[in-house]
C-alpha atoms as a PDB file:
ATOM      1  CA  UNK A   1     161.481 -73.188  61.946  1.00  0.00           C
ATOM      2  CA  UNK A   2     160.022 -71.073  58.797  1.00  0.00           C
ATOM      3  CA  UNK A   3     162.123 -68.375  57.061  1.00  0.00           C
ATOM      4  CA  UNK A   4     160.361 -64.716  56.569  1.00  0.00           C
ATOM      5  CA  UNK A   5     162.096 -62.562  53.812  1.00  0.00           C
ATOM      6  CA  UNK A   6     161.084 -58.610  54.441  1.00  0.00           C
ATOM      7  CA  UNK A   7     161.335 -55.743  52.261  1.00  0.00           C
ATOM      8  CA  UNK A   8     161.134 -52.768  53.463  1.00  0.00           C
ATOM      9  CA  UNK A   9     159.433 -48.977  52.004  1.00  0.00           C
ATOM     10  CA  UNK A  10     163.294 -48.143  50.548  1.00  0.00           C
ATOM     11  CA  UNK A  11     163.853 -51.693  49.506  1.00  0.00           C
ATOM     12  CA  UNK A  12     166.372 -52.925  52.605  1.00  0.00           C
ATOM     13  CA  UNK A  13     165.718 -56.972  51.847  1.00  0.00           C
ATOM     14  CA  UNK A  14     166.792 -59.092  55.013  1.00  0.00           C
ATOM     15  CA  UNK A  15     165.752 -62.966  55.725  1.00  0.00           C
ATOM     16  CA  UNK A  16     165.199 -64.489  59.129  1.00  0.00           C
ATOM     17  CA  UNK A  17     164.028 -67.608  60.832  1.00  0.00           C
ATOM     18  CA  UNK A  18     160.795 -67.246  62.839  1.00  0.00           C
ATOM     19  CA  UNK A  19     158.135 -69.529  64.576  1.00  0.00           C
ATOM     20  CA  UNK A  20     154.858 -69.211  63.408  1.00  0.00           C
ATOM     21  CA  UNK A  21     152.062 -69.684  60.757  1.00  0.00           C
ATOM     22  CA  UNK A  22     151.736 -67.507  58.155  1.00  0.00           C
ATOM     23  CA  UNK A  23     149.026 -65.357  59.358  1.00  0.00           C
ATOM     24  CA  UNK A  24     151.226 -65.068  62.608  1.00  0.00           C
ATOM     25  CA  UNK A  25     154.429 -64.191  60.840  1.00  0.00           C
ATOM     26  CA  UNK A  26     152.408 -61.346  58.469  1.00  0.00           C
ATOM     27  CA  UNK A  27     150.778 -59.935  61.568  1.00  0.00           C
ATOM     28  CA  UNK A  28     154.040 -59.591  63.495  1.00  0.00           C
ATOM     29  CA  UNK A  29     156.264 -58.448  60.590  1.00  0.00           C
ATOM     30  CA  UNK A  30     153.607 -56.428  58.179  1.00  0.00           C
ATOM     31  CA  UNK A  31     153.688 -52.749  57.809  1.00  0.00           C
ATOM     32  CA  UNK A  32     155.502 -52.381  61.601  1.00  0.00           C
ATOM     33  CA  UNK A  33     158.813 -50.417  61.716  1.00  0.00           C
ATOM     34  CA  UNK A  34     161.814 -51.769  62.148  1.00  0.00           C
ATOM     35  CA  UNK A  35     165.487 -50.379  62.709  1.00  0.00           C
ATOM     36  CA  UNK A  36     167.584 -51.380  59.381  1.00  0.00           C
ATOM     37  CA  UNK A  37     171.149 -50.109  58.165  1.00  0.00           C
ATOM     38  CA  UNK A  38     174.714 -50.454  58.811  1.00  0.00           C
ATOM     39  CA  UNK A  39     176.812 -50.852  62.357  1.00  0.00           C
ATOM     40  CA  UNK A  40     179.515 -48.714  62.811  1.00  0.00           C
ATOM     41  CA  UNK A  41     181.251 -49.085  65.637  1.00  0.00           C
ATOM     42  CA  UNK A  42     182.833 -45.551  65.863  1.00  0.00           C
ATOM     43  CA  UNK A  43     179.012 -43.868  65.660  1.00  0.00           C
ATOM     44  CA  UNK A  44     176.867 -46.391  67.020  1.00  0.00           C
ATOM     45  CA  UNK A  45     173.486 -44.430  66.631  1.00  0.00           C
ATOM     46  CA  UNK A  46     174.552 -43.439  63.512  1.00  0.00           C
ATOM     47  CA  UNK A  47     173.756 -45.621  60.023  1.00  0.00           C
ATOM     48  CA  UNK A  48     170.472 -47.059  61.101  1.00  0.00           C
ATOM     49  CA  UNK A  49     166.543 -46.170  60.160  1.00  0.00           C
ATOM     50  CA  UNK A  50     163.222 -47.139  60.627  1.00  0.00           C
ATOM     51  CA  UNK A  51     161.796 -48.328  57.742  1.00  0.00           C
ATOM     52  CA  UNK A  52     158.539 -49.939  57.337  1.00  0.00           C
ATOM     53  CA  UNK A  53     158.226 -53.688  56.127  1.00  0.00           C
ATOM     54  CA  UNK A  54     156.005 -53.777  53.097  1.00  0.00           C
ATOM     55  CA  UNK A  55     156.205 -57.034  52.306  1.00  0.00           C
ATOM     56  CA  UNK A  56     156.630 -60.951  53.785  1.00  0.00           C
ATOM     57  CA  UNK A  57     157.944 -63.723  51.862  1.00  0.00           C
ATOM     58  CA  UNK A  58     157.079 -66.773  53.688  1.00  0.00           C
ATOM     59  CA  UNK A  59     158.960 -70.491  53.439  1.00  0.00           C
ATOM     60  CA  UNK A  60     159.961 -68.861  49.519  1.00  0.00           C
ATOM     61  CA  UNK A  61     156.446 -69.646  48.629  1.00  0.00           C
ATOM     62  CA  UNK A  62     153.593 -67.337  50.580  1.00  0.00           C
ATOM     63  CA  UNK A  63     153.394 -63.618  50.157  1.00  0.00           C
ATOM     64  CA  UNK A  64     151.823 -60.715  51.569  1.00  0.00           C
ATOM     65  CA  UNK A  65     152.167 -57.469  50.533  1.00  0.00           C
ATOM     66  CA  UNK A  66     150.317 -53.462  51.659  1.00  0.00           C
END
């Protein structure tokens, strides 16, 4: 398993664990939109965004970037 770190267009920073080469991981994750933000359980659609991801961090030492 390989960890991606994302940041997004306004900054939202969020790490996961993904299959994949680097090439793969930038092609999936790089400059797609993805929901980001805060659960609330009183407002459910409320709190979240789509925000682009600008950038991959891959394994701590790999980067891409737009």
């Amino acid at each position: 398993m390989n960890k991606a770190t994302l940041t997004t267009t306004n900054g939202h920073t969020w790490s996961t664990s993904i299959n994949g080469s680097f090439e793969e991981v930038c092609a999936y994750f790089l400059g797609k939109r993805f929901s980001v933000g805060s659960f609330d359980e009183t407002k459910p659609n409320e709190g979240f965004t789509l925000e682009q991801v600008t950038s991959v961090i891959y394994n701590d030492k790999q980067t891409a970037a737009l």
